[in-house]
C-alpha atoms as a PDB file:
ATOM      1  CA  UNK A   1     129.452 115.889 166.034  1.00  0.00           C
ATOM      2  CA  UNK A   2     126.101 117.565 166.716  1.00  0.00           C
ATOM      3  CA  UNK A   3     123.731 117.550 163.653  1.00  0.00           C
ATOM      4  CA  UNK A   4     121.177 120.056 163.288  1.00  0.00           C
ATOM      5  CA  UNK A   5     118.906 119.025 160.432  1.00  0.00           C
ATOM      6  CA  UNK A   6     115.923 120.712 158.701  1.00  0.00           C
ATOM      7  CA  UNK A   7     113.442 117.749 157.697  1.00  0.00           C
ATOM      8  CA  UNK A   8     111.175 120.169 155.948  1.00  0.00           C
ATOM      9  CA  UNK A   9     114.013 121.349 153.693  1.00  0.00           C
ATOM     10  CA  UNK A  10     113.266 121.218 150.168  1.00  0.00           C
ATOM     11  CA  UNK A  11     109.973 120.669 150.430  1.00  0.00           C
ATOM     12  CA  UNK A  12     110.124 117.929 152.874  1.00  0.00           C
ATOM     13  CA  UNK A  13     113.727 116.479 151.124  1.00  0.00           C
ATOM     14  CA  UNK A  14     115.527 116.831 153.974  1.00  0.00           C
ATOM     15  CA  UNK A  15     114.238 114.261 155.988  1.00  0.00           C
ATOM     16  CA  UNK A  16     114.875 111.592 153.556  1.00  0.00           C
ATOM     17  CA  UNK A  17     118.463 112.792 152.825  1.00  0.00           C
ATOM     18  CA  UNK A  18     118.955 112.854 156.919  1.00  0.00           C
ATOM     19  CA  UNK A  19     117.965 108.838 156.682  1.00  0.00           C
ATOM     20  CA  UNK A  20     120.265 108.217 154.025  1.00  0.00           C
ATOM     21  CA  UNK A  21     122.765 110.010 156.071  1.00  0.00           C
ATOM     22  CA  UNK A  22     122.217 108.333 159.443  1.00  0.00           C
ATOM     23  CA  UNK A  23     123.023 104.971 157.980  1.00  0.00           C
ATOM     24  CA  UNK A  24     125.823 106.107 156.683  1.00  0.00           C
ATOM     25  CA  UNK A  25     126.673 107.428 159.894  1.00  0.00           C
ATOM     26  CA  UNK A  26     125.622 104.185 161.847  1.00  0.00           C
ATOM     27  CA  UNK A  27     127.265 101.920 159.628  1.00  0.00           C
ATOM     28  CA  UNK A  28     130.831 104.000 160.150  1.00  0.00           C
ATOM     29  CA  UNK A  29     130.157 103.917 163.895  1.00  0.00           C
ATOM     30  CA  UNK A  30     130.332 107.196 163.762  1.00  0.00           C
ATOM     31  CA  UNK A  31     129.799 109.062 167.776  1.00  0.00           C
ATOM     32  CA  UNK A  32     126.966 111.932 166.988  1.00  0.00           C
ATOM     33  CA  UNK A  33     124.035 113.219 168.137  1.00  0.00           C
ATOM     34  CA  UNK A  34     121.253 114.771 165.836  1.00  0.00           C
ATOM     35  CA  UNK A  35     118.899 117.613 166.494  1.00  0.00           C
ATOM     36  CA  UNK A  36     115.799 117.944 163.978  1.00  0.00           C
ATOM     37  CA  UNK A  37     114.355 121.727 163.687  1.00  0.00           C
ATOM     38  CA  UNK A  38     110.269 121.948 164.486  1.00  0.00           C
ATOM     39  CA  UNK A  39     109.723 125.125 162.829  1.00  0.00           C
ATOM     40  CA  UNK A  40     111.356 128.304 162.234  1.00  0.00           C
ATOM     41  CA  UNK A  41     113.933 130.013 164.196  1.00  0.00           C
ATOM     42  CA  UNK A  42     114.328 126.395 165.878  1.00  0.00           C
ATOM     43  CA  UNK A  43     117.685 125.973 164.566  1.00  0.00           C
ATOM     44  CA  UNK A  44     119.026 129.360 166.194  1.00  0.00           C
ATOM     45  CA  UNK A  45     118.042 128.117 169.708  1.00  0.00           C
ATOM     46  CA  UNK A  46     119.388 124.465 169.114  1.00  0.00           C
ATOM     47  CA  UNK A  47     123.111 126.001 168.106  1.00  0.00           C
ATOM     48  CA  UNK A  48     122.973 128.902 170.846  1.00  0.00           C
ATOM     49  CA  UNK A  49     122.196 126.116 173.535  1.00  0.00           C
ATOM     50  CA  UNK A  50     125.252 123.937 171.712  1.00  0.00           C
ATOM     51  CA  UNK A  51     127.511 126.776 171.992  1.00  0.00           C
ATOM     52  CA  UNK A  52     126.398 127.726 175.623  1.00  0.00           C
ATOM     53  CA  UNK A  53     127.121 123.844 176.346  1.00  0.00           C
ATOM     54  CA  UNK A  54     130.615 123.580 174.925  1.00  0.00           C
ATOM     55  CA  UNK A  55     133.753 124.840 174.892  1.00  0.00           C
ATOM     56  CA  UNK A  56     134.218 123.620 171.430  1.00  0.00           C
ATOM     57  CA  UNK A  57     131.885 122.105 169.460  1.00  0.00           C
ATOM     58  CA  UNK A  58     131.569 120.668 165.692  1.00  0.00           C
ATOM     59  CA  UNK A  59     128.104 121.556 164.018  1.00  0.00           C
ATOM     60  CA  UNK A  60     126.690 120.244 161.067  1.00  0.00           C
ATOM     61  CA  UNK A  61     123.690 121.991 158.699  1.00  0.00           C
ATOM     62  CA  UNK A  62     121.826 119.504 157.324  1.00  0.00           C
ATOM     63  CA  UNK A  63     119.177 121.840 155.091  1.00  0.00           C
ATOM     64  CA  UNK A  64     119.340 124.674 152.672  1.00  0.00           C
ATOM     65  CA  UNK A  65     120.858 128.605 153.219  1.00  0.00           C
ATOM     66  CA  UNK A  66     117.822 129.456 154.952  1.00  0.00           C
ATOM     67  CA  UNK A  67     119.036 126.657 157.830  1.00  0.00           C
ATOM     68  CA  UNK A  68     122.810 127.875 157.563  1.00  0.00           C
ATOM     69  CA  UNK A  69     121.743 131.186 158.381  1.00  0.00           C
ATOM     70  CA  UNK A  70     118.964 130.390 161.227  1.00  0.00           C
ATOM     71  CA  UNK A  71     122.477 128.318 162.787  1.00  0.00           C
ATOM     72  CA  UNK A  72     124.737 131.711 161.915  1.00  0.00           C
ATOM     73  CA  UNK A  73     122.573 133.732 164.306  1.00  0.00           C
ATOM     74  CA  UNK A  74     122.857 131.317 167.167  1.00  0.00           C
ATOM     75  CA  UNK A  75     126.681 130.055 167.359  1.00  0.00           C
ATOM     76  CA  UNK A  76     129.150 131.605 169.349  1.00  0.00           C
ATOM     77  CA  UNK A  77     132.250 131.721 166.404  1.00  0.00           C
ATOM     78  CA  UNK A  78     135.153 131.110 168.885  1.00  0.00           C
ATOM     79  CA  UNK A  79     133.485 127.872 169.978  1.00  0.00           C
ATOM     80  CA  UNK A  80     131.458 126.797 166.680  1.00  0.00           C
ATOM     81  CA  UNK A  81     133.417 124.350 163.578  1.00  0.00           C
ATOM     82  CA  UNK A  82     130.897 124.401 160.889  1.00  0.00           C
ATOM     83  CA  UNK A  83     130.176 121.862 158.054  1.00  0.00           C
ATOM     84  CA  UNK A  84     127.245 121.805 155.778  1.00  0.00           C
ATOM     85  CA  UNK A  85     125.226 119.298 154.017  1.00  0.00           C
ATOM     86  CA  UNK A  86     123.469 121.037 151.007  1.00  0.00           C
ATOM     87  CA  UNK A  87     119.943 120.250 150.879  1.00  0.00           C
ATOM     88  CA  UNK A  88     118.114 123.572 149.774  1.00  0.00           C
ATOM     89  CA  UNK A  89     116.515 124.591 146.571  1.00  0.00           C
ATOM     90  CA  UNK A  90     119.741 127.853 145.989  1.00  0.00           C
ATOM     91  CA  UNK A  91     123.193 126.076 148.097  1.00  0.00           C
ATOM     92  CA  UNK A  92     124.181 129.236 146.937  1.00  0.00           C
ATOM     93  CA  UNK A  93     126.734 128.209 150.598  1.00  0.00           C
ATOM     94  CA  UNK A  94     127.854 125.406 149.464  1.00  0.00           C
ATOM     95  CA  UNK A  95     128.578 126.953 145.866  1.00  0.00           C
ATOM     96  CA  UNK A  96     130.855 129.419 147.887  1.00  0.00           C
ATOM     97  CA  UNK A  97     132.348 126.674 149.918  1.00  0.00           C
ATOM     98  CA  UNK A  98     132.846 124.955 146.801  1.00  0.00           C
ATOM     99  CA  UNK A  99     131.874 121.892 148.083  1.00  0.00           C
ATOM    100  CA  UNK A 100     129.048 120.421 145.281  1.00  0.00           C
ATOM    101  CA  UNK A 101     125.157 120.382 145.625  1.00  0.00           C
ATOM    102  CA  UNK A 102     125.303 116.375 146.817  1.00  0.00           C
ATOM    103  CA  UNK A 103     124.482 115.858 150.403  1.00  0.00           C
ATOM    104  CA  UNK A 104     126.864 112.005 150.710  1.00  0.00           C
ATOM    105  CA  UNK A 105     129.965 113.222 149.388  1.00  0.00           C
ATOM    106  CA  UNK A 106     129.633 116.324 151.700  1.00  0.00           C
ATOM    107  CA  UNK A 107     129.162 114.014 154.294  1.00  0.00           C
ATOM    108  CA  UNK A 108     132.297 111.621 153.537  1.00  0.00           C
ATOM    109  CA  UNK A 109     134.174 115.197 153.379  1.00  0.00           C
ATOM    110  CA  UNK A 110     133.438 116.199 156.794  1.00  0.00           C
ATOM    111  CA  UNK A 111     133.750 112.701 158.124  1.00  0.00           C
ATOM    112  CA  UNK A 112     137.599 112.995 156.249  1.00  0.00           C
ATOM    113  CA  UNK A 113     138.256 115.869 157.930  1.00  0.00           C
ATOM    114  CA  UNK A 114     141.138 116.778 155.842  1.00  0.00           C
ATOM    115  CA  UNK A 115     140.488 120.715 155.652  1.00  0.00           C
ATOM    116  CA  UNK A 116     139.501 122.871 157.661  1.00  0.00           C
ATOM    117  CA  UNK A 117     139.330 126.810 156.966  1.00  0.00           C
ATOM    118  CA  UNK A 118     138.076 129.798 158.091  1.00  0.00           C
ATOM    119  CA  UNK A 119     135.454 132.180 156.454  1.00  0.00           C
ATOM    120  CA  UNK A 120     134.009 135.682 157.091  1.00  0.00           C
ATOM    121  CA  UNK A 121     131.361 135.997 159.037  1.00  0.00           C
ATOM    122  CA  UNK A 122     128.901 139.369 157.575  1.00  0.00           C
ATOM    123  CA  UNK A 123     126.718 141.435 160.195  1.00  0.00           C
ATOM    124  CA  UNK A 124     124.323 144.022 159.673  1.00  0.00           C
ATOM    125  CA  UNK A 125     122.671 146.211 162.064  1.00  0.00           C
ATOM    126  CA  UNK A 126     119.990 148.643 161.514  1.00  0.00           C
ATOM    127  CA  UNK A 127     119.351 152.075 162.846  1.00  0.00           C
ATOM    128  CA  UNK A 128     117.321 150.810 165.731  1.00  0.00           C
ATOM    129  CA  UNK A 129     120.152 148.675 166.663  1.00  0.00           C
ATOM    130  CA  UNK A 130     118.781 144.808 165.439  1.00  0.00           C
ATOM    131  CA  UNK A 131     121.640 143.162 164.422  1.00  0.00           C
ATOM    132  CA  UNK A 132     122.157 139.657 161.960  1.00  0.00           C
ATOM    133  CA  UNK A 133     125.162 137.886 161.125  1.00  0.00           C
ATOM    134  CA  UNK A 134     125.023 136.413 157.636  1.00  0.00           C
ATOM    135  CA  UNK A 135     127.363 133.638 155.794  1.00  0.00           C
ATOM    136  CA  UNK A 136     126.876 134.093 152.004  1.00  0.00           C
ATOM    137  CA  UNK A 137     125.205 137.847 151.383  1.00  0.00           C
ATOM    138  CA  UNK A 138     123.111 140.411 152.927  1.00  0.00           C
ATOM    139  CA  UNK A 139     120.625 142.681 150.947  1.00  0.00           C
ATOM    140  CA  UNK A 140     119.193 145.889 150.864  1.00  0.00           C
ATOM    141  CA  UNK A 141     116.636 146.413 148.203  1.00  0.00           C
ATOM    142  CA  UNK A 142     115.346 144.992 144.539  1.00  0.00           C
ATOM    143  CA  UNK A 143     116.979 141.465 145.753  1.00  0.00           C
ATOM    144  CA  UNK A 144     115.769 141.023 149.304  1.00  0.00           C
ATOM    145  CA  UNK A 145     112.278 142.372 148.536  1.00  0.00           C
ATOM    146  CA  UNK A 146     112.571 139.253 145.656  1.00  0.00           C
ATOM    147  CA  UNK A 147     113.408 137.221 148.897  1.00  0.00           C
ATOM    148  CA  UNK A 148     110.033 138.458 150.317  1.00  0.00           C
ATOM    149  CA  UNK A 149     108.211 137.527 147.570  1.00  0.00           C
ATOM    150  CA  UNK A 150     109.706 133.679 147.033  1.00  0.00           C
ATOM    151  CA  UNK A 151     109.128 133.056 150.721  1.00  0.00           C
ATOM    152  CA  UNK A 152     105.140 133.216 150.554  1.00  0.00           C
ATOM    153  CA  UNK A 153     105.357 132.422 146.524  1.00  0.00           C
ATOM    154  CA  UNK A 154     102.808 129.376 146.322  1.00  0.00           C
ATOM    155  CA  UNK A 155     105.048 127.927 143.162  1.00  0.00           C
ATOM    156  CA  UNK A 156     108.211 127.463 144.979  1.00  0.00           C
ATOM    157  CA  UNK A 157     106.704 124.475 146.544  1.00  0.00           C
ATOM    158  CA  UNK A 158     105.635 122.991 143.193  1.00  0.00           C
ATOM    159  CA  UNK A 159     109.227 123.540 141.158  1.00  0.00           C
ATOM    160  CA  UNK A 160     111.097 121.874 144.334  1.00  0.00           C
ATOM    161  CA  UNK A 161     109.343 119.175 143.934  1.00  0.00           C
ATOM    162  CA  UNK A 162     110.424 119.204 140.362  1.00  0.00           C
ATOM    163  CA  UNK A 163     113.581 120.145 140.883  1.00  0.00           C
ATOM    164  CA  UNK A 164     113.524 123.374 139.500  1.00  0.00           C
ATOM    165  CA  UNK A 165     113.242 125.426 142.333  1.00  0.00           C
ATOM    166  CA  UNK A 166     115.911 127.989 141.181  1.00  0.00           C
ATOM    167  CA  UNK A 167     113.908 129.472 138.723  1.00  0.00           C
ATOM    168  CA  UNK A 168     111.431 131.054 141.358  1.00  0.00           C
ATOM    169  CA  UNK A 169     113.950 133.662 141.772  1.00  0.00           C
ATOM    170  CA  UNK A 170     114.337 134.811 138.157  1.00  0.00           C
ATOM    171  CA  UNK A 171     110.303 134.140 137.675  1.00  0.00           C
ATOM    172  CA  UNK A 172     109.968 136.571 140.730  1.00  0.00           C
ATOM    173  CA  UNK A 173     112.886 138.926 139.794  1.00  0.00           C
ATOM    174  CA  UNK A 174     111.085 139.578 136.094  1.00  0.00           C
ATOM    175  CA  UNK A 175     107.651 140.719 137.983  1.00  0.00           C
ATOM    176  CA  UNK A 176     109.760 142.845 140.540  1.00  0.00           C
ATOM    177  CA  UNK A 177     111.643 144.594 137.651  1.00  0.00           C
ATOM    178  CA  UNK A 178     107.734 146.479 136.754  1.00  0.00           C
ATOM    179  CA  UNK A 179     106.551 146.626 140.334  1.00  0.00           C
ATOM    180  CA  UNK A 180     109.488 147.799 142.417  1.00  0.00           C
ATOM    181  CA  UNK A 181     110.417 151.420 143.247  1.00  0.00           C
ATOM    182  CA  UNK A 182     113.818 152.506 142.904  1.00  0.00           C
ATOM    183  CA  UNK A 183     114.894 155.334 145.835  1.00  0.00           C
ATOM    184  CA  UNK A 184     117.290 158.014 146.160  1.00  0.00           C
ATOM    185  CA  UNK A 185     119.850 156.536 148.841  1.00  0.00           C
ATOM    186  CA  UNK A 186     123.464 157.555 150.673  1.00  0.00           C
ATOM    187  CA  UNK A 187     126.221 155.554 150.954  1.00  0.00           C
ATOM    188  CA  UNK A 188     128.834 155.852 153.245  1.00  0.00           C
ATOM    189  CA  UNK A 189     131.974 153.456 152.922  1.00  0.00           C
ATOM    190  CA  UNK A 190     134.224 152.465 155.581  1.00  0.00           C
ATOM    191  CA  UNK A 191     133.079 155.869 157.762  1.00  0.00           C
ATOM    192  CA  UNK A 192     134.760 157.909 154.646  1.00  0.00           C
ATOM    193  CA  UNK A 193     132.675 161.047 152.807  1.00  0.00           C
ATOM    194  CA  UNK A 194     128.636 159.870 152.004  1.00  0.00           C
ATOM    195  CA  UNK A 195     127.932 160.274 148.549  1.00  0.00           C
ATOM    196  CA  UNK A 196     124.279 160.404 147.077  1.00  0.00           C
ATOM    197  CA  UNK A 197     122.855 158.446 144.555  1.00  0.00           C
ATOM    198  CA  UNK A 198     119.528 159.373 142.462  1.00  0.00           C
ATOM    199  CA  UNK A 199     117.663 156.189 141.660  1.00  0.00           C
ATOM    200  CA  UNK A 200     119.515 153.199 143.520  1.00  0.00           C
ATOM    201  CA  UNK A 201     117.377 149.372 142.890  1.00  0.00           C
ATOM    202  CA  UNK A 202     119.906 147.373 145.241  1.00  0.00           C
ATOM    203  CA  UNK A 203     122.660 147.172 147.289  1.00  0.00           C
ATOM    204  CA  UNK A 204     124.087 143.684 147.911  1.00  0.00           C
ATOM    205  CA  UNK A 205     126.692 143.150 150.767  1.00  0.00           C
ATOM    206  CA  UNK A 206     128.689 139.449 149.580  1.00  0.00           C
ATOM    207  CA  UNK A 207     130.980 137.344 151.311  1.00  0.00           C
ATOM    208  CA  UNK A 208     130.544 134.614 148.671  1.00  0.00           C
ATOM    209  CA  UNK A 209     130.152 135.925 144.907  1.00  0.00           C
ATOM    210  CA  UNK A 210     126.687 134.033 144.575  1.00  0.00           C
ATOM    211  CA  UNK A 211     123.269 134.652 146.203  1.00  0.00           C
ATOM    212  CA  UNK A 212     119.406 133.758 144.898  1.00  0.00           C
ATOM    213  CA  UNK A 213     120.560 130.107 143.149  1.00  0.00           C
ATOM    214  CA  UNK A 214     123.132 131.316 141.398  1.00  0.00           C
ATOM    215  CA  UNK A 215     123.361 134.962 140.716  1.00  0.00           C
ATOM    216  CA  UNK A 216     127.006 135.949 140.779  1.00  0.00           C
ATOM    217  CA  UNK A 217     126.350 139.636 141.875  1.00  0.00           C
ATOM    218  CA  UNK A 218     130.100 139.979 142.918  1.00  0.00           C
ATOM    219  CA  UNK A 219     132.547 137.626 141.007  1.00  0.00           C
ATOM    220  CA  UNK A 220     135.550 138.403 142.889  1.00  0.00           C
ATOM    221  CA  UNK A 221     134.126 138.096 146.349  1.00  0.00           C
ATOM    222  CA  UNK A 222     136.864 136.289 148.488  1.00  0.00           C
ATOM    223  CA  UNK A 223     135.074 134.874 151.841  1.00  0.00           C
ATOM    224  CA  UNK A 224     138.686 134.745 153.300  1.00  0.00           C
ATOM    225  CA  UNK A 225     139.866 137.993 152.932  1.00  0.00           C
ATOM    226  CA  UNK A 226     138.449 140.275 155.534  1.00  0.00           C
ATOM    227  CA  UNK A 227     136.049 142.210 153.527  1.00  0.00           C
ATOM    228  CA  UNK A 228     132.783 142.579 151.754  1.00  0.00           C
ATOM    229  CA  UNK A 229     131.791 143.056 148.279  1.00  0.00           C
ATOM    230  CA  UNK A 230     129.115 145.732 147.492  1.00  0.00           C
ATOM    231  CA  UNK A 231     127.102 145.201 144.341  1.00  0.00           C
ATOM    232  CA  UNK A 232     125.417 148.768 144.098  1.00  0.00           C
ATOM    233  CA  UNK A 233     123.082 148.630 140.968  1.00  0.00           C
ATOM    234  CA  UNK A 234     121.269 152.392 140.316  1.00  0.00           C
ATOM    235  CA  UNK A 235     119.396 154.612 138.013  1.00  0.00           C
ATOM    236  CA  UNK A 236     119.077 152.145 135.243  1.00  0.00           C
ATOM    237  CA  UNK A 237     115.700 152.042 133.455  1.00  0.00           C
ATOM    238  CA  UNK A 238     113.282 149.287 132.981  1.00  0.00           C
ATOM    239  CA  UNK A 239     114.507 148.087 130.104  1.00  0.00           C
ATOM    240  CA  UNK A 240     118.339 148.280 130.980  1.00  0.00           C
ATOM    241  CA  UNK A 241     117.217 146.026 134.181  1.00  0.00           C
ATOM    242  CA  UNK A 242     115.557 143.804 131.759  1.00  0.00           C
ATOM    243  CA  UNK A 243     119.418 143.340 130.189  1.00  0.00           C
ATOM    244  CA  UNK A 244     121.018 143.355 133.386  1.00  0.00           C
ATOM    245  CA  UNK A 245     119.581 140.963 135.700  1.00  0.00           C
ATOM    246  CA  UNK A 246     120.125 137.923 132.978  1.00  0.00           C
ATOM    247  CA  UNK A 247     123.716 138.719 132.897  1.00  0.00           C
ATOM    248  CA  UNK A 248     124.093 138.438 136.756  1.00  0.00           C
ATOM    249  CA  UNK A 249     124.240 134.964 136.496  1.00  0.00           C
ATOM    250  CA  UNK A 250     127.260 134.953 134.754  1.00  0.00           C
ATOM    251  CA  UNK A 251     128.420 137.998 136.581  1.00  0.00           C
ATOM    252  CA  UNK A 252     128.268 139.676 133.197  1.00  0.00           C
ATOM    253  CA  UNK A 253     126.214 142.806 134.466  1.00  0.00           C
ATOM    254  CA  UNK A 254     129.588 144.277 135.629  1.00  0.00           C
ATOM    255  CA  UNK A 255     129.847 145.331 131.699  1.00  0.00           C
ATOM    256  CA  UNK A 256     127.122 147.803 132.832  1.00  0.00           C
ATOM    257  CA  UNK A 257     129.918 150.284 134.150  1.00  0.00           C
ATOM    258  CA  UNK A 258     127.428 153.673 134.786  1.00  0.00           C
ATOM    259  CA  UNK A 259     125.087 151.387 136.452  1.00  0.00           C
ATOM    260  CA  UNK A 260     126.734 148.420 138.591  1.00  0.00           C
ATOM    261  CA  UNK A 261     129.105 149.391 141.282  1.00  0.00           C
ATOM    262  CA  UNK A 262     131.437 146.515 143.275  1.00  0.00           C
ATOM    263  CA  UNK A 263     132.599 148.530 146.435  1.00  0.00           C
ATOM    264  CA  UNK A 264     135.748 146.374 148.456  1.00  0.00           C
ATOM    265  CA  UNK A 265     135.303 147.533 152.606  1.00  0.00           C
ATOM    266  CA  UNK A 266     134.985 146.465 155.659  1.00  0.00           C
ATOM    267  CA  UNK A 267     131.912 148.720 156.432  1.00  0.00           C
ATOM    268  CA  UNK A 268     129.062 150.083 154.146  1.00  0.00           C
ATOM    269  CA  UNK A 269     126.234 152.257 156.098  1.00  0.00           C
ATOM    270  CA  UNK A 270     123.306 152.771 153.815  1.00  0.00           C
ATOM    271  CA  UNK A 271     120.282 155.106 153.823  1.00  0.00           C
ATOM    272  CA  UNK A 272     117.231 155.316 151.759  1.00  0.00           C
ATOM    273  CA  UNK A 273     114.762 157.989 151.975  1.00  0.00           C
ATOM    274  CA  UNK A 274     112.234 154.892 152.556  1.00  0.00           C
ATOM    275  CA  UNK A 275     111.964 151.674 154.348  1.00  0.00           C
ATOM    276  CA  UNK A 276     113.802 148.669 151.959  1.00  0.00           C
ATOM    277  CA  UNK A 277     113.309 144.927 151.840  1.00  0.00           C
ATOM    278  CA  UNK A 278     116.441 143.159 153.836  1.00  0.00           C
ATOM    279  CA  UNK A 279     117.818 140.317 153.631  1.00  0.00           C
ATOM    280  CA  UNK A 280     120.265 137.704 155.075  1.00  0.00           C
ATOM    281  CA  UNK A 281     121.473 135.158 153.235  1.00  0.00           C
ATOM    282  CA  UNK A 282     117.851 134.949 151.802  1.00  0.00           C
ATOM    283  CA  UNK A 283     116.122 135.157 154.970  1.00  0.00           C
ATOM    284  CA  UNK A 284     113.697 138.277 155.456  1.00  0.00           C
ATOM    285  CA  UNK A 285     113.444 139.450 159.093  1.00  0.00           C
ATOM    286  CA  UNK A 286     112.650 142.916 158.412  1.00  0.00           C
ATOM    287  CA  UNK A 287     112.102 146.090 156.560  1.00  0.00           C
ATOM    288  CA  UNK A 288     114.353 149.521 157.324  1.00  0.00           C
ATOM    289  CA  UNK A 289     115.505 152.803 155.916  1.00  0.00           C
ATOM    290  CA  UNK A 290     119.111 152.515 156.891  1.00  0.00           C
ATOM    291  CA  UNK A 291     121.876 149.771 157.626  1.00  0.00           C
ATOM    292  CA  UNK A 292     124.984 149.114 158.241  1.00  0.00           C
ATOM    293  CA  UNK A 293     127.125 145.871 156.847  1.00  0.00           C
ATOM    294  CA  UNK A 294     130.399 145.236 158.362  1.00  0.00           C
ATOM    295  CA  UNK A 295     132.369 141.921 158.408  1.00  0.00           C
ATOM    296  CA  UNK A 296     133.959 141.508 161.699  1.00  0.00           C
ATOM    297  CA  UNK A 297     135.122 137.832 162.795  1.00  0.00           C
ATOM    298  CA  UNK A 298     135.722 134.286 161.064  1.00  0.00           C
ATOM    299  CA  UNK A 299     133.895 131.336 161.702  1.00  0.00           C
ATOM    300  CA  UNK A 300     135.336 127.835 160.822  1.00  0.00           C
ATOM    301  CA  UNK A 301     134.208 125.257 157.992  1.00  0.00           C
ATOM    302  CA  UNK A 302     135.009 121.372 157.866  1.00  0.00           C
ATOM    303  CA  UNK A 303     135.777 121.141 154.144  1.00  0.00           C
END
């Protein structure tokens, strides 16, 4: 088993929980070789060189969604097994996975080996042709420009360390809800008709039904079943977004039926009339006027 492992997760957690680990691992005898990340986009080169490498090969995240997806981007599927260690401030992965938020029983679980499964694997390219793979959600939009804002948000830091680092997100979603600006956009599902909407704040592709600690923006997302879920939220005022968002949590802003949208495809093109915020699986690599989400392989999990 090769272990790729984020020390700085969690505000520097993830080193400690990688030396609880390793004992674990030495005292089992356990045959493995560990690979610590030394700064973004590490991670991606560390699992393509695996993959290159091997014919098969087991990986194991050691860090938070941020590390799963830097890993997504640089395995090759057909060769890659996957397990993950939760060790971020959202494991909005391992809530999918449904495999807890404690990093030793994950471990005993992929050490057991009794399950293994596959999962969708999300991409989404934009119109100059950069494409991402994603394992929990990609985002176009009011969410990913929150993603933006977390990522160089000085408090994060400060509620990790008291273990409250979910609530950056909702802290951060609140300002966003008076700052951002919704745009007209066009939607065009599974190459079908495009239809037009006036005033859209989001669209959320999910393969899991969580993403930003917790938010359950599509309940009924099934990461086994070949397609995506599309959360489209639009023309809702300030105050409606101020009822909304709350209820997300609980997956209870589907009751807004004029306003939230869950679209079941394989492919969902998107256009606004100006560049958006996007996200992967809470990562930010860019900004764009139009993309395209698609799910279009399976990787394997050690459950």
């Amino acid at each position: 088993m090769h272990f790729i492992v984020n020390p700085n997760a969690r505000t520097s957690k993830g080193a400690l929980v990688w030396e609880g680990l390793e004992k674990i691992l030495k005292n089992k005898g356990c045959d493995y070789e560990v690979h610590l990340t030394a700064g973004p986009g590490h991670a991606t080169k560390i699992a393509a060189k695996l993959c290159e490498e091997n014919e098969k090969i087991d990986i194991i995240m050691v860090g938070g969604d941020g590390t799963a997806d830097e890993i997504a981007q640089g395995i090759d599927a057909s060769k890659a097994t996957l397990g993950y260690i939760p060790v971020g401030s959202s494991n909005d992965l391992a809530r999918g996975l449904n495999i807890g938020q404690e990093a030793e029983p994950a471990l005993e679980r992929i050490l057991e080996r009794k399950t293994e499964k596959e999962f969708d694997l999300g991409y989404i390219v934009n119109k100059e042709g950069v494409k991402r793979k994603f394992l929990v959600s990609s985002g176009f939009g009011f969410d990913a420009a929150i993603c933006f804002d977390v990522q160089k948000n000085k408090m994060k830091n400060f509620l990790n360390k008291i273990h409250l680092g979910r609530l950056i997100y909702g802290l951060v979603a609140v300002k966003l809800i008076f700052t951002h600006k919704k745009t007209p956009m066009t939607i065009v599902v599974d190459g079908g008709e495009a239809k037009e909407y006036k005033d859209v704040l989001f669209a959320a592709a999910m393969n899991h039904p969580w993403e930003g600690g917790g938010v359950q923006f599509s309940p009924e997302a099934d990461a086994t079943d070949g397609m995506l879920d599309v959360c489209i939220a639009h023309d809702l005022s300030v105050l409606k977004t101020l009822r909304m968002i709350p209820g997300a949590y609980k997956g209870k802003h589907v009751n807004f039926t004029k306003n939230v949208e869950i679209i079941r495809c394989k492919s969902f093109n998107i256009k606004a009339n100006k560049p958006q915020a996007v996200h992967t699986d809470g990562e930010t690599p860019f900004y764009s006027e139009e993309v395209t989400f698609s799910t279009e392989e399976k990787v394997k999990f050690i459950l």
